[in-house]
N, C-alpha and C. Protein backbone atom coordinates (compact mmCIF):
# COMPACT_ATOMS: atom_id res chain seq x y z
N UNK A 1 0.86 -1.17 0.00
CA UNK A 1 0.00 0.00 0.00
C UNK A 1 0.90 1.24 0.00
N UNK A 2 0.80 2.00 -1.05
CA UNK A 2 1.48 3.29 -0.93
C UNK A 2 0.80 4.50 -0.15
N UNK A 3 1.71 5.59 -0.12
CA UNK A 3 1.23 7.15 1.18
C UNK A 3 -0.22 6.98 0.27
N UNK A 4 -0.12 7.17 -1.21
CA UNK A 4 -2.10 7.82 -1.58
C UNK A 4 -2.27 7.04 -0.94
N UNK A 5 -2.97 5.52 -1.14
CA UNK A 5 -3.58 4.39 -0.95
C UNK A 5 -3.96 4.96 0.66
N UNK A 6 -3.19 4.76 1.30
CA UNK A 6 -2.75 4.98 3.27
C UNK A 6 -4.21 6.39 3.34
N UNK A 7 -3.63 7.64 3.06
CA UNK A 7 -4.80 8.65 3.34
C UNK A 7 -5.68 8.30 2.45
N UNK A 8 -6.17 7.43 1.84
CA UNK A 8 -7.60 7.34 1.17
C UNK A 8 -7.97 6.52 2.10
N UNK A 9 -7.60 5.82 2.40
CA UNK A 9 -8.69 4.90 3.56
C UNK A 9 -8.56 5.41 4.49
N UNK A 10 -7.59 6.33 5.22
CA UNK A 10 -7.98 7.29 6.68
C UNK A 10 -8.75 8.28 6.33
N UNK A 11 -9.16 9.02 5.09
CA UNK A 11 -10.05 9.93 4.37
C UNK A 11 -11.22 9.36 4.94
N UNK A 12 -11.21 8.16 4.25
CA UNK A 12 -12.88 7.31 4.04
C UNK A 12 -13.46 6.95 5.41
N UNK A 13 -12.77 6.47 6.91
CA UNK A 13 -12.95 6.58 7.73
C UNK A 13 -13.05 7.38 8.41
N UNK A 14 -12.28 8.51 8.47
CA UNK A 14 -12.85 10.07 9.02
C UNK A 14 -14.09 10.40 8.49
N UNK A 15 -14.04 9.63 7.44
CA UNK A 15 -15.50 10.93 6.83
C UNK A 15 -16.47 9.42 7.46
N UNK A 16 -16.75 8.29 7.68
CA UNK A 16 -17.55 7.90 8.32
C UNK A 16 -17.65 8.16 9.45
N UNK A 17 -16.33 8.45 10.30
CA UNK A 17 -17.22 8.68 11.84
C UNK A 17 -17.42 10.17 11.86
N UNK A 18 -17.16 10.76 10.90
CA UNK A 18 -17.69 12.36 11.30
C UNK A 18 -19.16 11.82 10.48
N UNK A 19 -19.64 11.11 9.98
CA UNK A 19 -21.43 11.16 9.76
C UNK A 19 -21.83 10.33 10.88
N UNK A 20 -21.13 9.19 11.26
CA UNK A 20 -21.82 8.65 13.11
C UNK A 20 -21.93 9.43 13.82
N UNK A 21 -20.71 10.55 13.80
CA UNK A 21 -21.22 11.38 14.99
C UNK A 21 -22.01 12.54 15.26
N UNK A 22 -22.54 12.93 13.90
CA UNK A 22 -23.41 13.48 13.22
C UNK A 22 -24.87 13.24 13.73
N UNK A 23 -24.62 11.93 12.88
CA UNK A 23 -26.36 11.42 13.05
C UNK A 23 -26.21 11.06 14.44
N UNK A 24 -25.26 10.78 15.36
CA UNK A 24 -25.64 10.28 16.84
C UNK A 24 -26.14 12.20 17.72
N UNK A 25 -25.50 12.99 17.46
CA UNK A 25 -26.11 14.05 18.09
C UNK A 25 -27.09 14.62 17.57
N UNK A 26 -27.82 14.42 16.35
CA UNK A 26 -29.17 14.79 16.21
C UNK A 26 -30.13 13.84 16.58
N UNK A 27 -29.92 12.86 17.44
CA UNK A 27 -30.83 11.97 18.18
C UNK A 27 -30.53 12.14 19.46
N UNK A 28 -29.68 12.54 19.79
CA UNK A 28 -29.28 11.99 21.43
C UNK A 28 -29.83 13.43 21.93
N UNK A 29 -30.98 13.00 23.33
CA UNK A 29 -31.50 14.40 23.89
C UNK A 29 -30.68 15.29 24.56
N UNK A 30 -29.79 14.31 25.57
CA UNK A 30 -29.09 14.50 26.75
C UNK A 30 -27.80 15.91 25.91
N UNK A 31 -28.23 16.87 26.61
CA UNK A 31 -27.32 17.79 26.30
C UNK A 31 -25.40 17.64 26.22
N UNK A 32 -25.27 17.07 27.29
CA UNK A 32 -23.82 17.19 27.05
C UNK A 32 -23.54 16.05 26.78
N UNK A 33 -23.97 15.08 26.20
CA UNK A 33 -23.80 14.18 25.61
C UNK A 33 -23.92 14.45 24.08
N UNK A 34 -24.68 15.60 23.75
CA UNK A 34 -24.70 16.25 22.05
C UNK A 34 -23.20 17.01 22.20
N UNK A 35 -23.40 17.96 22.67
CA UNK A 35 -22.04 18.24 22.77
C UNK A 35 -20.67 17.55 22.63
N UNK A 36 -20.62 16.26 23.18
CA UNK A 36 -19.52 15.50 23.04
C UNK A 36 -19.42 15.27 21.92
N UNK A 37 -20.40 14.86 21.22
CA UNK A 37 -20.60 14.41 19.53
C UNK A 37 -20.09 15.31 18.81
N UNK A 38 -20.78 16.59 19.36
CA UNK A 38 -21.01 17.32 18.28
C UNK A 38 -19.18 18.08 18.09
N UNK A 39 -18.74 17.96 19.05
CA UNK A 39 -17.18 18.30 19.43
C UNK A 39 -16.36 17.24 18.99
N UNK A 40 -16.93 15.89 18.74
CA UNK A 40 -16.03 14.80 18.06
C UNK A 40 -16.11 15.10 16.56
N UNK A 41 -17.14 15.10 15.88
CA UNK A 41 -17.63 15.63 14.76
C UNK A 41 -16.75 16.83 14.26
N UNK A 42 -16.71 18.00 15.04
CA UNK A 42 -15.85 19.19 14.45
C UNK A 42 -14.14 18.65 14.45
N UNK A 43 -13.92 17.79 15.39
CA UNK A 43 -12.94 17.37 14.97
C UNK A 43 -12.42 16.21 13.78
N UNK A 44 -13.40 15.53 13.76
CA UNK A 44 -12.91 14.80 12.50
C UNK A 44 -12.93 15.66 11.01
N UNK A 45 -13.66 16.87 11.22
CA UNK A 45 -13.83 17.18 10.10
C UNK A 45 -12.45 18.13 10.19
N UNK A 46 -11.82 18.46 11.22
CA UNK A 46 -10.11 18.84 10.76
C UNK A 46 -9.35 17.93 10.33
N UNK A 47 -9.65 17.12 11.18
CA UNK A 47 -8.61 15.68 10.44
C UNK A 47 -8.94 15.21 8.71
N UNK A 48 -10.41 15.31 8.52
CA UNK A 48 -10.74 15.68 7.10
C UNK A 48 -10.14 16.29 6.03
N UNK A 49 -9.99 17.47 6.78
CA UNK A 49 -9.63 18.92 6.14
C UNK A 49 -8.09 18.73 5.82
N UNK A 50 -7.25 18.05 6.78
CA UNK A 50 -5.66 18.02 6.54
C UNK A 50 -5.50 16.93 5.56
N UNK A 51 -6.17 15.84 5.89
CA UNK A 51 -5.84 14.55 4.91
C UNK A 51 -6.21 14.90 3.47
N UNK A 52 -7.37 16.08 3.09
CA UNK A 52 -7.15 16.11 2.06
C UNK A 52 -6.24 17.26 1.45
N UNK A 53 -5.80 17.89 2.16
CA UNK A 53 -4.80 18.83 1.63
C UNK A 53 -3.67 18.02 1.77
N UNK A 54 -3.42 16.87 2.34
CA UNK A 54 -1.84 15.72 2.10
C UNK A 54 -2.16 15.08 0.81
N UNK A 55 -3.78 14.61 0.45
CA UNK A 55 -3.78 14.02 -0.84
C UNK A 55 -3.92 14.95 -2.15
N UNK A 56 -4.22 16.20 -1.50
CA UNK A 56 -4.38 16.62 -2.97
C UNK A 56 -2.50 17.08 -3.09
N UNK A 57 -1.65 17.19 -2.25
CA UNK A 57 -0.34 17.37 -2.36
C UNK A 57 0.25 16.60 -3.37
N UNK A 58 -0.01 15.17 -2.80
CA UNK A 58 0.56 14.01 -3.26
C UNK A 58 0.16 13.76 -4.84
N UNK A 59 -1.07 14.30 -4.80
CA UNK A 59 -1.42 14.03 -6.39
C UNK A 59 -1.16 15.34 -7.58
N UNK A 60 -0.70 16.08 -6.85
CA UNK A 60 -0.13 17.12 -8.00
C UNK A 60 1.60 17.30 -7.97
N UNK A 61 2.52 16.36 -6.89
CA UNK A 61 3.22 16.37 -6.96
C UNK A 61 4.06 15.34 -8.40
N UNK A 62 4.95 16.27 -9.21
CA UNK A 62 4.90 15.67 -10.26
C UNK A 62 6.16 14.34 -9.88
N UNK A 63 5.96 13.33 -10.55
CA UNK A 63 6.75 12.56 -10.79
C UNK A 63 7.66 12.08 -10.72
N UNK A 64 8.70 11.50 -10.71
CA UNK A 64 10.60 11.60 -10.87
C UNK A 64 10.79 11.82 -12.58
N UNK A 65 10.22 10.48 -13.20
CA UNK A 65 10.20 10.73 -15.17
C UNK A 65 9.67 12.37 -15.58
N UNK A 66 8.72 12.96 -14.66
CA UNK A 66 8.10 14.24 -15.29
C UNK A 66 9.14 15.44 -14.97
N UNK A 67 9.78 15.41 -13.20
CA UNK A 67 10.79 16.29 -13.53
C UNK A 67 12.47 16.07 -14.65
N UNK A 68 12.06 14.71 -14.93
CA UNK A 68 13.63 14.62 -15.48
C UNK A 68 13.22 15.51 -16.97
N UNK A 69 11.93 15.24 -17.50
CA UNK A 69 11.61 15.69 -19.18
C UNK A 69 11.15 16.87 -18.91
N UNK A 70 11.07 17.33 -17.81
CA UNK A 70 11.34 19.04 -17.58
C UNK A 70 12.60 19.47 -17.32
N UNK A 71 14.05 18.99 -16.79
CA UNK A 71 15.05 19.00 -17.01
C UNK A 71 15.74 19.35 -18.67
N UNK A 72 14.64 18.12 -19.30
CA UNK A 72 15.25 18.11 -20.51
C UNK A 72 15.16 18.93 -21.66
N UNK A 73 13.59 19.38 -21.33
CA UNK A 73 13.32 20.35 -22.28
C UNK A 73 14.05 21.42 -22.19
N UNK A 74 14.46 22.09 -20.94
CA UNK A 74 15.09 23.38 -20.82
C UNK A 74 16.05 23.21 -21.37
């Protein structure tokens, strides 16, 4: 499994438990028990937020073959 491969499946799992914890505080009455959710929730969605700014890194980072035939052209 390479680094993409690695943050696409920690992507795909952040973004499921930030919707568990979602849908668990728009059911749960008990106030600070929403709160907990709703504070787990804002955090996965940073951890969200970074993993995809590591993948969109990784995927515009060019190549080793792409910098060498930019080497070459110059």
């Amino acid at each position: 499994m390479d680094n993409l491969e690695f943050l696409n499946d920690a992507l795909e799992d952040k973004i499921r438990n930030q919707t568990f914890y979602n849908e668990a505080a728009v059911i749960i009455r008990n106030p600070s028990s929403k709160q907990l959710f709703l504070k787990l929730r804002d955090e996965e969605m940073r951890h969200i937020a970074i993993l995809q700014k590591e993948i969109v890194e990784i995927e515009n980072k060019p190549f080793a073959i792409t910098k060498i035939f930019t080497k070459l052209k110059s």
